[in-house]
PDB file of N, CA and C in Angstrom:
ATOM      1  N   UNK A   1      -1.687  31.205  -4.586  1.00  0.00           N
ATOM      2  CA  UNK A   1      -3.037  30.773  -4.264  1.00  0.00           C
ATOM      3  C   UNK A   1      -2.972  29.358  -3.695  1.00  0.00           C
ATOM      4  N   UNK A   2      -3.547  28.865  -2.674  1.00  0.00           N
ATOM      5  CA  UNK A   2      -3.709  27.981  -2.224  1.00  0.00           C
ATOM      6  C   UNK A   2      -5.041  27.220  -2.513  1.00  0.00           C
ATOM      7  N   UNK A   3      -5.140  25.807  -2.375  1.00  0.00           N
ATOM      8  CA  UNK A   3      -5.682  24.847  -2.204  1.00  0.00           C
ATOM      9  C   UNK A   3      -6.712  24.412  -0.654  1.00  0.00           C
ATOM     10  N   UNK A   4      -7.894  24.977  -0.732  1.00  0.00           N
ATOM     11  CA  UNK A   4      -8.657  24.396   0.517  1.00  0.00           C
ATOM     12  C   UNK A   4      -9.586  22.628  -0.456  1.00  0.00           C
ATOM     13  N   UNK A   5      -9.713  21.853  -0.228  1.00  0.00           N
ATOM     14  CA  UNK A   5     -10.471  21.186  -0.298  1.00  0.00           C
ATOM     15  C   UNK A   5     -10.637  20.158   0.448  1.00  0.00           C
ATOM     16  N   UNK A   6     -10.800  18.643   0.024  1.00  0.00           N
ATOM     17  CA  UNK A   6     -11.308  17.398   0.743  1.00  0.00           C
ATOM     18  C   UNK A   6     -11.505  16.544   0.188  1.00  0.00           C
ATOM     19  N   UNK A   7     -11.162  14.809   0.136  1.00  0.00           N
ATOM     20  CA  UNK A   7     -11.427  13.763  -0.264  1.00  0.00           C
ATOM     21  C   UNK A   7     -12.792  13.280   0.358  1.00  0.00           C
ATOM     22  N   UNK A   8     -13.547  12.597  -0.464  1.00  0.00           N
ATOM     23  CA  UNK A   8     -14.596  11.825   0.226  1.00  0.00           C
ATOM     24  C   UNK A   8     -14.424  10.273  -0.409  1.00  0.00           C
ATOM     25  N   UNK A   9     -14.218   9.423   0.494  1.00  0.00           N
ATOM     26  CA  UNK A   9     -13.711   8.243   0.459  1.00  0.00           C
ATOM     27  C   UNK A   9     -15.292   7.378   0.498  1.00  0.00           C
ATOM     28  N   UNK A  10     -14.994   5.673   0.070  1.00  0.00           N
ATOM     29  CA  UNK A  10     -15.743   4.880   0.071  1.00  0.00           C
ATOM     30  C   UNK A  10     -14.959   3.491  -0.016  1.00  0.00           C
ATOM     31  N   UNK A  11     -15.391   2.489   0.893  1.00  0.00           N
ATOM     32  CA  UNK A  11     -14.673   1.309   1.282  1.00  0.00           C
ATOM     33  C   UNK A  11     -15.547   0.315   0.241  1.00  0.00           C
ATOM     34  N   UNK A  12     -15.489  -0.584  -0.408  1.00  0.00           N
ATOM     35  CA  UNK A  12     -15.838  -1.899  -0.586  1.00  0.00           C
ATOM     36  C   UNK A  12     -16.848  -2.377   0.084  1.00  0.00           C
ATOM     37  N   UNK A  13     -17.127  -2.010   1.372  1.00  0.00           N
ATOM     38  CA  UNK A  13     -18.250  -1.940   2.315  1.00  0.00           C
ATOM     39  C   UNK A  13     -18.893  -1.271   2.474  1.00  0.00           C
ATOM     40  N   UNK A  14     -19.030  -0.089   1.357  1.00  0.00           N
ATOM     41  CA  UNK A  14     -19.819   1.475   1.747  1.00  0.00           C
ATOM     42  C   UNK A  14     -19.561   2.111   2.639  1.00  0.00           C
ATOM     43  N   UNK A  15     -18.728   1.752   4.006  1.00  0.00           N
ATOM     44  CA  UNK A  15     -18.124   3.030   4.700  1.00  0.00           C
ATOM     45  C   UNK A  15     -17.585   4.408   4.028  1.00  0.00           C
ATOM     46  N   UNK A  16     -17.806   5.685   4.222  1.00  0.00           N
ATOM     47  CA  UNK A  16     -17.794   6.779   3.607  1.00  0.00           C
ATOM     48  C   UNK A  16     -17.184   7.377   5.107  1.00  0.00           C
ATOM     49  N   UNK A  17     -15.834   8.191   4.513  1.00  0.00           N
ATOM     50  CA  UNK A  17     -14.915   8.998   5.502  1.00  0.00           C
ATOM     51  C   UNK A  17     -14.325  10.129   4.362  1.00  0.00           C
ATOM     52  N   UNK A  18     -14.127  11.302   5.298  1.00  0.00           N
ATOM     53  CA  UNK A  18     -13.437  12.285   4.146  1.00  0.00           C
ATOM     54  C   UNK A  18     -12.115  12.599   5.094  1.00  0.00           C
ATOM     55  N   UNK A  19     -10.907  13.443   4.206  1.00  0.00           N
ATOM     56  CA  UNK A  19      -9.384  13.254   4.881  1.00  0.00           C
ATOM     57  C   UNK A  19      -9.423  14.504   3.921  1.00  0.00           C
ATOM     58  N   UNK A  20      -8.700  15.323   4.514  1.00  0.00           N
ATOM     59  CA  UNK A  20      -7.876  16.405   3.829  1.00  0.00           C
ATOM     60  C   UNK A  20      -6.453  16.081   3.152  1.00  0.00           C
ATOM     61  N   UNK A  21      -6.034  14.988   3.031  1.00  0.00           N
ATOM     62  CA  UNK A  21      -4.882  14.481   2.595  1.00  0.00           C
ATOM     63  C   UNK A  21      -5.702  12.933   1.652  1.00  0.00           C
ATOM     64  N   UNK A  22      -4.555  12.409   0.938  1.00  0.00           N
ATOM     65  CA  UNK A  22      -5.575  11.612   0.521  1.00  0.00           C
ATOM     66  C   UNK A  22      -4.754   9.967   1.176  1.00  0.00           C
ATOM     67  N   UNK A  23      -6.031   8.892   1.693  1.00  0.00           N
ATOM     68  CA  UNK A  23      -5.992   8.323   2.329  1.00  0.00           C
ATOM     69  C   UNK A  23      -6.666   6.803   2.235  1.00  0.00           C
ATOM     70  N   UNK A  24      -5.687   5.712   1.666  1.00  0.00           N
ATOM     71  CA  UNK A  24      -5.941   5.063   1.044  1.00  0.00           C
ATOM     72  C   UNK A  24      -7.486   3.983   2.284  1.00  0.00           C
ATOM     73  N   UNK A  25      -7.029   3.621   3.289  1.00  0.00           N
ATOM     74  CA  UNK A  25      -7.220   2.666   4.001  1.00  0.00           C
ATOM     75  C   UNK A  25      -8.624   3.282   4.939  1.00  0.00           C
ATOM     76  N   UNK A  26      -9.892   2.551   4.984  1.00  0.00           N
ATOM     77  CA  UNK A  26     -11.171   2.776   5.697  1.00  0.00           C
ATOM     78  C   UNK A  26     -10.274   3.036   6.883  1.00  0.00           C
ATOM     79  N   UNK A  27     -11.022   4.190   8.313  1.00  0.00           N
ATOM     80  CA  UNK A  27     -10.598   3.943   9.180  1.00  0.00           C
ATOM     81  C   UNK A  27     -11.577   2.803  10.218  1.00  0.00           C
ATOM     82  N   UNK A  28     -12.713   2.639   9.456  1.00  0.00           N
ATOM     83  CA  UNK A  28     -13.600   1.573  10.018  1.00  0.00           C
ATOM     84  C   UNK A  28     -13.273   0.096  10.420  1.00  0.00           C
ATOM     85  N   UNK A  29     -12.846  -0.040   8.987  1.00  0.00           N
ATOM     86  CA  UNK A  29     -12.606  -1.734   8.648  1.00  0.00           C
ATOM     87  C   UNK A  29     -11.546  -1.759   8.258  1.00  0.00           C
ATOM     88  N   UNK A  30     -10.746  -0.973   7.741  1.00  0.00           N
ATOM     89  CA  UNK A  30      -9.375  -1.329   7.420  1.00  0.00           C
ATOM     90  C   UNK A  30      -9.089  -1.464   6.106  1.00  0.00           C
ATOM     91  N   UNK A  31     -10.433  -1.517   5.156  1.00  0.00           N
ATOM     92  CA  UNK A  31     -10.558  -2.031   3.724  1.00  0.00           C
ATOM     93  C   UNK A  31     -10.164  -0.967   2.858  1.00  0.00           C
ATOM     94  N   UNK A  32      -9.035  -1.026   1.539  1.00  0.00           N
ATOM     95  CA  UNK A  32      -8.882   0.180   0.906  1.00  0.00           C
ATOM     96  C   UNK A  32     -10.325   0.557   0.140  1.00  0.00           C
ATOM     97  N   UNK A  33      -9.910   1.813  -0.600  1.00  0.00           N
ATOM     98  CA  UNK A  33     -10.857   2.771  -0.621  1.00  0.00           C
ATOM     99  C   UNK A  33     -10.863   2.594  -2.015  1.00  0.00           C
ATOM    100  N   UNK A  34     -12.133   2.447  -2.871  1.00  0.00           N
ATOM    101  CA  UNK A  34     -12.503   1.740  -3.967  1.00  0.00           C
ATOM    102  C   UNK A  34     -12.970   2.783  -4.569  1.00  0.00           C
ATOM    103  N   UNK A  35     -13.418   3.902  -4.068  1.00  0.00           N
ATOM    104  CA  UNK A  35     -13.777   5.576  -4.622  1.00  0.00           C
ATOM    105  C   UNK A  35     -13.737   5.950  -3.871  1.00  0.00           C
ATOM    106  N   UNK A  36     -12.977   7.396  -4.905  1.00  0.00           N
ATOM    107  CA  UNK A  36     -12.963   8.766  -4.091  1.00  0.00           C
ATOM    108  C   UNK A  36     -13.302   9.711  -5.023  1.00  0.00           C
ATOM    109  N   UNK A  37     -13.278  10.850  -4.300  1.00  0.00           N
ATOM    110  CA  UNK A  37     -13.425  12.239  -5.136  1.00  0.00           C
ATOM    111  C   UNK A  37     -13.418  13.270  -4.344  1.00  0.00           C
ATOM    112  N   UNK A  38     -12.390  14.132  -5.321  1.00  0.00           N
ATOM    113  CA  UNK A  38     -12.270  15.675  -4.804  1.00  0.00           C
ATOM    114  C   UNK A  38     -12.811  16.398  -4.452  1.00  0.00           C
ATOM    115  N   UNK A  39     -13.408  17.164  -3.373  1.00  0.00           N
ATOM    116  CA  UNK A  39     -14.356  18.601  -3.453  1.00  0.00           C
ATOM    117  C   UNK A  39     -13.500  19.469  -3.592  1.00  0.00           C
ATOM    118  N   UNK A  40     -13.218  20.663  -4.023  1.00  0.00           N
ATOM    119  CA  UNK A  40     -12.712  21.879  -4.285  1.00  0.00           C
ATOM    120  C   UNK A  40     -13.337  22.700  -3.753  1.00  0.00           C
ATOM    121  N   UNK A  41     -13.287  23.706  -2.450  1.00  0.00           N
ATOM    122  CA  UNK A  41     -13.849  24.428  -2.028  1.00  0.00           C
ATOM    123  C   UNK A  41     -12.919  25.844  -1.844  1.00  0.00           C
ATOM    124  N   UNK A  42     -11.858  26.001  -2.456  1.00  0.00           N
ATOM    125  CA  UNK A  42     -10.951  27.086  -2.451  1.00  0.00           C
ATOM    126  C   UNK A  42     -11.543  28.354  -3.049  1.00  0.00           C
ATOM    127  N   UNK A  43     -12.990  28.409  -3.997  1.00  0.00           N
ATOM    128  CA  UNK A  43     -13.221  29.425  -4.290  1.00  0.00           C
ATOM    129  C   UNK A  43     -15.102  29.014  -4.020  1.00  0.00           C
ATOM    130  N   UNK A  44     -15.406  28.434  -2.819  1.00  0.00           N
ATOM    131  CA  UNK A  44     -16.565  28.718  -2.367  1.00  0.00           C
ATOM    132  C   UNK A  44     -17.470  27.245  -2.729  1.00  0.00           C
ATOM    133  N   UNK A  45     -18.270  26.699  -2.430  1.00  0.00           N
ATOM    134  CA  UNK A  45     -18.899  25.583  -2.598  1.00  0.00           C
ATOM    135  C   UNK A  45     -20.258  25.778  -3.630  1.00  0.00           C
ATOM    136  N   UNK A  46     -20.403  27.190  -3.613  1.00  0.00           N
ATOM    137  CA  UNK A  46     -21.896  27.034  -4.389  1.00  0.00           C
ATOM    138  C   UNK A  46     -21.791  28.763  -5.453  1.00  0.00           C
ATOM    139  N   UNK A  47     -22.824  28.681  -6.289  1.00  0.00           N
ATOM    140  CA  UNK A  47     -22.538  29.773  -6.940  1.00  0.00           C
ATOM    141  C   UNK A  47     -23.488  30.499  -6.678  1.00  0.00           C
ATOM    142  N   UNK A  48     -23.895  31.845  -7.300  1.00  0.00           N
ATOM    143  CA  UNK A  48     -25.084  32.985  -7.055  1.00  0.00           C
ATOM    144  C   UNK A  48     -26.646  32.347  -7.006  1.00  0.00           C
ATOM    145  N   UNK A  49     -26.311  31.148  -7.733  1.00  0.00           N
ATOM    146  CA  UNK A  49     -27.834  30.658  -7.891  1.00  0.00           C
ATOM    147  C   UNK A  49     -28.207  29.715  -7.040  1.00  0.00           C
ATOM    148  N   UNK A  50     -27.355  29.313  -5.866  1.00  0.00           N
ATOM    149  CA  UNK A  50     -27.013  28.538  -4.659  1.00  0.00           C
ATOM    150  C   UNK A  50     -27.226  27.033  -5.634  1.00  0.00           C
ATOM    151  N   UNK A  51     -26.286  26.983  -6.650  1.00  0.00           N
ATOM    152  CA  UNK A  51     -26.099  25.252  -7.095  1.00  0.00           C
ATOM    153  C   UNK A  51     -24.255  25.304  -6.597  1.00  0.00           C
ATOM    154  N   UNK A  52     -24.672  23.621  -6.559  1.00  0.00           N
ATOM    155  CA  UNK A  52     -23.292  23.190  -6.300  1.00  0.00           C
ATOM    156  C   UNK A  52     -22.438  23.407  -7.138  1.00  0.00           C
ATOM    157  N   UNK A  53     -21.019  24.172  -7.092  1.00  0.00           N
ATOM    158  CA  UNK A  53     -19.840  23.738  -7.986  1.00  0.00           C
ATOM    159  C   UNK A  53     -18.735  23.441  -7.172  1.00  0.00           C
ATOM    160  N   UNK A  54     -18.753  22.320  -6.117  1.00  0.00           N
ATOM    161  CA  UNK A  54     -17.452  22.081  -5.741  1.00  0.00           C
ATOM    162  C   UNK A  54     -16.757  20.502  -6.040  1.00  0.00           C
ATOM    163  N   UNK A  55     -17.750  19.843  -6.785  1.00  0.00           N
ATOM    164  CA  UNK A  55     -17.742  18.966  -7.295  1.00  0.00           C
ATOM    165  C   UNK A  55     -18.331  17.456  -6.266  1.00  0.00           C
ATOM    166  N   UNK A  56     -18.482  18.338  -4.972  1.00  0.00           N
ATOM    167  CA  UNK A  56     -19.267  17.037  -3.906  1.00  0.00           C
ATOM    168  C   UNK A  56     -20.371  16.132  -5.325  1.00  0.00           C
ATOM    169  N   UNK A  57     -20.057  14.660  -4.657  1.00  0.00           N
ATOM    170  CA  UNK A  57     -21.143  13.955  -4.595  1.00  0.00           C
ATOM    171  C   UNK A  57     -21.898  13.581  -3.468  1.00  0.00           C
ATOM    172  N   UNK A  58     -23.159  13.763  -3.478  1.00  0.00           N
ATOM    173  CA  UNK A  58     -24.234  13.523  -2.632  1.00  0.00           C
ATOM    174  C   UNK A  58     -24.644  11.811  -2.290  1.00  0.00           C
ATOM    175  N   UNK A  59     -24.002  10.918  -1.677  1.00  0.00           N
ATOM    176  CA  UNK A  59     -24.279   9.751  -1.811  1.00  0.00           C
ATOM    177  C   UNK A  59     -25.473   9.187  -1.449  1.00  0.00           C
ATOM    178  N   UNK A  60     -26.070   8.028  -1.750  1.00  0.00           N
ATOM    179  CA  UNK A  60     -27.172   7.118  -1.506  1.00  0.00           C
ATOM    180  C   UNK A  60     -26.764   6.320  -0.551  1.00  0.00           C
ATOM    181  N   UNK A  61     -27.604   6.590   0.580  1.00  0.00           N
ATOM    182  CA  UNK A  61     -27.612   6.063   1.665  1.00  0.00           C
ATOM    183  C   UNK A  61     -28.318   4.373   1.605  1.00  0.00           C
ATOM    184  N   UNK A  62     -27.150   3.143   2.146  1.00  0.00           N
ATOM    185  CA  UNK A  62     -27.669   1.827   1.491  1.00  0.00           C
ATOM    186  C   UNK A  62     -28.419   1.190   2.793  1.00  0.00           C
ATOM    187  N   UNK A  63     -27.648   1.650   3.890  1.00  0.00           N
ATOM    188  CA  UNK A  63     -27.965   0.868   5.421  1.00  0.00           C
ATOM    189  C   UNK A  63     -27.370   1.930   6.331  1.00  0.00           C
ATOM    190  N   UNK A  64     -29.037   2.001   7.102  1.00  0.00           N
ATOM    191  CA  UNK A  64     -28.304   2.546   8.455  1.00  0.00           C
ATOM    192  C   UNK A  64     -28.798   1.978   9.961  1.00  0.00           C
ATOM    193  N   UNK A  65     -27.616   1.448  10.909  1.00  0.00           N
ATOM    194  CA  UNK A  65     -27.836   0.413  11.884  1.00  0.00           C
ATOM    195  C   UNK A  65     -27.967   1.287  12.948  1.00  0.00           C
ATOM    196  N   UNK A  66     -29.076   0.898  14.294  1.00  0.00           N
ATOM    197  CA  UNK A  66     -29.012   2.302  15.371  1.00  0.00           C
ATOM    198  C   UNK A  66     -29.140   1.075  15.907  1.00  0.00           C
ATOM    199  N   UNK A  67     -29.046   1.974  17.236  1.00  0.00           N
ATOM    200  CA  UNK A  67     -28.896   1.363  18.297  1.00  0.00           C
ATOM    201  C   UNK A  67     -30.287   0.874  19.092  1.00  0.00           C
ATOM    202  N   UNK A  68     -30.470   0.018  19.203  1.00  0.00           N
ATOM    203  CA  UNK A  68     -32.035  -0.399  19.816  1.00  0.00           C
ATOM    204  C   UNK A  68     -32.766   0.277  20.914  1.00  0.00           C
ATOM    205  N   UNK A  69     -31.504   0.623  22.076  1.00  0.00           N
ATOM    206  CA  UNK A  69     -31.760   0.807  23.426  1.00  0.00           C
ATOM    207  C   UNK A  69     -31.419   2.223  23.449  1.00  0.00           C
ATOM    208  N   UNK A  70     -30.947   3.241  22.443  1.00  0.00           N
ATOM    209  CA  UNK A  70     -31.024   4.831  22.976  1.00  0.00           C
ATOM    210  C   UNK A  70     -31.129   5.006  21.109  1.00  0.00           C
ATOM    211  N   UNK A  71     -31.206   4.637  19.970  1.00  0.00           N
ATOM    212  CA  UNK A  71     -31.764   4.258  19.050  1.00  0.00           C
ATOM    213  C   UNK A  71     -30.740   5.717  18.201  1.00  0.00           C
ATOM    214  N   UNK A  72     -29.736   5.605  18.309  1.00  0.00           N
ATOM    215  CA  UNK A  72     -28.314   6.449  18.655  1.00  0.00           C
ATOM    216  C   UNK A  72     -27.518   5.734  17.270  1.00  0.00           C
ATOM    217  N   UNK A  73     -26.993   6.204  16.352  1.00  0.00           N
ATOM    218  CA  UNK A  73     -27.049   5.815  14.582  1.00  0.00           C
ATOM    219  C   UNK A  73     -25.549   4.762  14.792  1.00  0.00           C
ATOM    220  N   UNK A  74     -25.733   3.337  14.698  1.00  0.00           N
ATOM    221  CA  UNK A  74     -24.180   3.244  15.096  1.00  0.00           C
ATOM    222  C   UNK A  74     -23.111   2.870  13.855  1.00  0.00           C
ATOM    223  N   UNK A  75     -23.722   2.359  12.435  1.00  0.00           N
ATOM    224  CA  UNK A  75     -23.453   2.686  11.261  1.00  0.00           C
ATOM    225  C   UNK A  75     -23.781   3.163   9.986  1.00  0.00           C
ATOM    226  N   UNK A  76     -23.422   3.185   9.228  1.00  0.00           N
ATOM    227  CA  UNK A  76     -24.161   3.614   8.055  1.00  0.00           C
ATOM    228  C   UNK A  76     -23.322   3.164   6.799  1.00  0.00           C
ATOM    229  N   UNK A  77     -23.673   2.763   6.049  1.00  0.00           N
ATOM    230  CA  UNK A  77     -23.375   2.334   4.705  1.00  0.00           C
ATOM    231  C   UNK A  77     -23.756   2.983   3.329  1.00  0.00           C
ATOM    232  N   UNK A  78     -23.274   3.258   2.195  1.00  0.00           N
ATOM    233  CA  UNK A  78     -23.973   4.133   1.411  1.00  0.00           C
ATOM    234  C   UNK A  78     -23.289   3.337  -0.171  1.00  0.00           C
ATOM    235  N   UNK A  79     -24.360   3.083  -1.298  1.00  0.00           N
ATOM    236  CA  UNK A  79     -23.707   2.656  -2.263  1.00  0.00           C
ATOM    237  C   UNK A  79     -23.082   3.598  -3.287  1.00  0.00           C
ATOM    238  N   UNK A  80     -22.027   2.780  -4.006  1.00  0.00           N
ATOM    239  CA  UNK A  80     -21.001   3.272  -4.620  1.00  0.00           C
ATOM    240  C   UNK A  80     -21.350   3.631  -5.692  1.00  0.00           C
ATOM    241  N   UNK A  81     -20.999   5.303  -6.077  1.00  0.00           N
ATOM    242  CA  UNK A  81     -21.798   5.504  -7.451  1.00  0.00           C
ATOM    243  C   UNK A  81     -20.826   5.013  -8.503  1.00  0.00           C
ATOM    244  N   UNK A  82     -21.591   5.081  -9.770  1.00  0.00           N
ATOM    245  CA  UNK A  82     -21.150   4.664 -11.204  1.00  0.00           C
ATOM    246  C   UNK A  82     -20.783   5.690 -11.712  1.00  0.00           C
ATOM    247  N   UNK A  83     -19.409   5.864 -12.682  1.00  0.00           N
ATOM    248  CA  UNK A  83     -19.003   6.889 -13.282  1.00  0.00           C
ATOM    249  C   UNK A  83     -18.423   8.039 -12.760  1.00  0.00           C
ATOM    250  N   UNK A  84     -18.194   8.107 -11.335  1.00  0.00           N
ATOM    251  CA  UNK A  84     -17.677   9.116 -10.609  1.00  0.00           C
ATOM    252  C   UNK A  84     -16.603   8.644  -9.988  1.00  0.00           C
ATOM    253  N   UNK A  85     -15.209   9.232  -9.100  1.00  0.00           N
ATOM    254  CA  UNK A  85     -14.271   8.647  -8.286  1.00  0.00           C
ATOM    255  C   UNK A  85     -13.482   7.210  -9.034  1.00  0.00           C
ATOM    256  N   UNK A  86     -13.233   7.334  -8.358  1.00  0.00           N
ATOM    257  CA  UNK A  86     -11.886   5.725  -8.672  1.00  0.00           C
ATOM    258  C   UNK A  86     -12.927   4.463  -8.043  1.00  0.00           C
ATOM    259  N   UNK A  87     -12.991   4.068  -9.768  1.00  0.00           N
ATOM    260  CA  UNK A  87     -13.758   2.441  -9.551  1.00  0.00           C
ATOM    261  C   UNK A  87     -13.292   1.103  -9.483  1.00  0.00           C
TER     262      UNK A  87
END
């Protein structure tokens, strides 16, 4: 049996990137990655009652910067939860 899943990463800066391997360094800023966490999706993301069991966290979105002149999303920031991932 194999392994499908995914890291979801978070920088010191709230940059949020996910890697199928696990991956210390933002590819944004360069800053290591202060949380993470596993999704497990090898036996499906949700169950009969359509709730989550793949262990995603849903993050809180902290800042998001667009673009003035085609108003086009050019970052986003999201804060770091408590009690979940590597703190």
């Amino acid at each position: 049996m194999s392994f499908k899943g995914f890291y979801q990463h978070l920088c010191s800066n709230g940059h949020y990137w996910t890697t199928d391997v696990y991956e210390e360094m933002c590819p944004r800023c360069g800053e290591k990655a202060i949380w993470e966490n596993i999704v497990d999706i090898t036996n499906s993301s949700f169950d009969e009652c359509d709730k989550r069991v793949d262990g995603h966290t849903e993050l809180v979105l902290k800042l998001e910067t667009k673009c003035s002149q085609c108003g086009n999303i050019l970052e986003r920031t999201y804060k770091i939860p408590k009690g979940r991932g590597k703190i």
